[in-house]
C-alpha atoms as a PDB file:
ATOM      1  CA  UNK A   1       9.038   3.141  16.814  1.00  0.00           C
ATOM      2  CA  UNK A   2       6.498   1.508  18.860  1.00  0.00           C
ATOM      3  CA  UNK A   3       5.666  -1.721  16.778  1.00  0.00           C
ATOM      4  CA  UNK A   4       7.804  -3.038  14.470  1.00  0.00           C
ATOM      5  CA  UNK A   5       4.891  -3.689  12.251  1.00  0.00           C
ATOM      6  CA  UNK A   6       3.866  -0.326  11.449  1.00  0.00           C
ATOM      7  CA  UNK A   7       5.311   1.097   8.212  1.00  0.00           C
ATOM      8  CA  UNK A   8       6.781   4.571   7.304  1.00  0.00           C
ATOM      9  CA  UNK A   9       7.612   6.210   3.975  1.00  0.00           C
ATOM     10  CA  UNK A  10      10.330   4.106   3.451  1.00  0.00           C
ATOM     11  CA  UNK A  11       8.740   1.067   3.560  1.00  0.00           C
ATOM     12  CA  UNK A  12       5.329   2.365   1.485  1.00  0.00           C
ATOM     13  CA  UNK A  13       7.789   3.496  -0.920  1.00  0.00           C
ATOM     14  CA  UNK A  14       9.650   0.148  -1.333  1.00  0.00           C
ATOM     15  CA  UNK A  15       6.086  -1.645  -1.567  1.00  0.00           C
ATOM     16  CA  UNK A  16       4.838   0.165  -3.853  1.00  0.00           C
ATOM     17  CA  UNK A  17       8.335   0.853  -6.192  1.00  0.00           C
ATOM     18  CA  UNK A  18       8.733   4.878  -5.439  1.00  0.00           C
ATOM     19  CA  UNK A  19      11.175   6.924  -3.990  1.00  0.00           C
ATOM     20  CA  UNK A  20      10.055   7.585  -0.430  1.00  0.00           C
ATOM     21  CA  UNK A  21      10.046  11.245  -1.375  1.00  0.00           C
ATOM     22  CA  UNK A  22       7.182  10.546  -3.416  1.00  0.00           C
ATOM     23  CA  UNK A  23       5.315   8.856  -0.730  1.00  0.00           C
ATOM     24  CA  UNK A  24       5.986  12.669   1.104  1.00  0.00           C
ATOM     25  CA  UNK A  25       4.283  14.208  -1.979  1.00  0.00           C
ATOM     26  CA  UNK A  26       1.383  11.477  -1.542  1.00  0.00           C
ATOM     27  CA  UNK A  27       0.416  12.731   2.458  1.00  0.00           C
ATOM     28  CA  UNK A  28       0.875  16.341   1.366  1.00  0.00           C
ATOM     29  CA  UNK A  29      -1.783  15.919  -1.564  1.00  0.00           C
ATOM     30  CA  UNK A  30      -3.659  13.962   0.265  1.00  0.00           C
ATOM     31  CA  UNK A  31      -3.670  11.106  -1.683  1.00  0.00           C
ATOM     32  CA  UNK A  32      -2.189   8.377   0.826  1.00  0.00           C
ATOM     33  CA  UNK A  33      -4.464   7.268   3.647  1.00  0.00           C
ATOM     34  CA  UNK A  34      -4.214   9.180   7.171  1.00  0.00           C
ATOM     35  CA  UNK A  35      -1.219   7.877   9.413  1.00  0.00           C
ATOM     36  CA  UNK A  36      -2.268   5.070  11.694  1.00  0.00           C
ATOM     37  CA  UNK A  37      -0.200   6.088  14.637  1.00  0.00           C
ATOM     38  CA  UNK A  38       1.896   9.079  14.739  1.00  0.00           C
ATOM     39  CA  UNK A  39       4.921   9.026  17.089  1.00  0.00           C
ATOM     40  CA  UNK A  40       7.557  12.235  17.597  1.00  0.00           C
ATOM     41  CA  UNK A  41       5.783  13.598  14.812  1.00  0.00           C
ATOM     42  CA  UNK A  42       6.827  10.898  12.272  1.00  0.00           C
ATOM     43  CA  UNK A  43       3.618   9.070  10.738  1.00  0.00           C
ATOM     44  CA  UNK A  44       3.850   5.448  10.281  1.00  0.00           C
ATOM     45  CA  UNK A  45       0.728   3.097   8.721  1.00  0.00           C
ATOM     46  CA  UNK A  46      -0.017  -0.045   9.441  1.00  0.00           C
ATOM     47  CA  UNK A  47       0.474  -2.598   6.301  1.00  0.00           C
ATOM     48  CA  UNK A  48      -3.034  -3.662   5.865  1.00  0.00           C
ATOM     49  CA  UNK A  49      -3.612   0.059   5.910  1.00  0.00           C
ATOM     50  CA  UNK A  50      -1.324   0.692   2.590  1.00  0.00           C
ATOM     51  CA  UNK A  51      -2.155  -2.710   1.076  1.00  0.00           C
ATOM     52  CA  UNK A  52      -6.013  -1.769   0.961  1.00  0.00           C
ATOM     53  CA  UNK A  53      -5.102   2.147  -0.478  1.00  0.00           C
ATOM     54  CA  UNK A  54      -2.937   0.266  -3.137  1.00  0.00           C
ATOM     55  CA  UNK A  55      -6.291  -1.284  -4.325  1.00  0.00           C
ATOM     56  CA  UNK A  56      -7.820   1.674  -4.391  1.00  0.00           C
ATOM     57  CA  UNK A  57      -5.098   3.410  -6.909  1.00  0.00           C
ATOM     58  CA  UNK A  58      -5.314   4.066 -10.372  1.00  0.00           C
ATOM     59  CA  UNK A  59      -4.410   1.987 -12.500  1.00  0.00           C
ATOM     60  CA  UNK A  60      -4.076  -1.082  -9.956  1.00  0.00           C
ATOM     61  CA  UNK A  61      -4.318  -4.068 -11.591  1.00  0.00           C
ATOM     62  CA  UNK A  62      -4.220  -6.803  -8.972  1.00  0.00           C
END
């Protein structure tokens, strides 16, 4: 991975208390932001990325 920063399903899924399988279904739908960077075909986002989606999700009570 080129920065150490940038998170993939596993650690969307951990953030926001799914199985990263679900996080899959999310970027199929269409319902999780566009990858910031996408490296050997794996898609990784950057934190702030997935913190301001979470906002934006039903139901989010911050």
């Amino acid at each position: 991975m080129t920065d150490r920063g940038l998170w993939s399903y596993k650690e969307i899924a951990a953030y926001i208390r799914v199985q990263p399988d679900t996080v899959r279904s999310y970027r199929k739908h269409r319902l999780l932001p566009p990858p910031d960077v996408v490296e050997r075909g794996r898609p990784f986002w950057y934190p702030e990325t997935i913190e301001e989606w979470v906002t934006r999700r039903p139901g989010y009570r911050g």
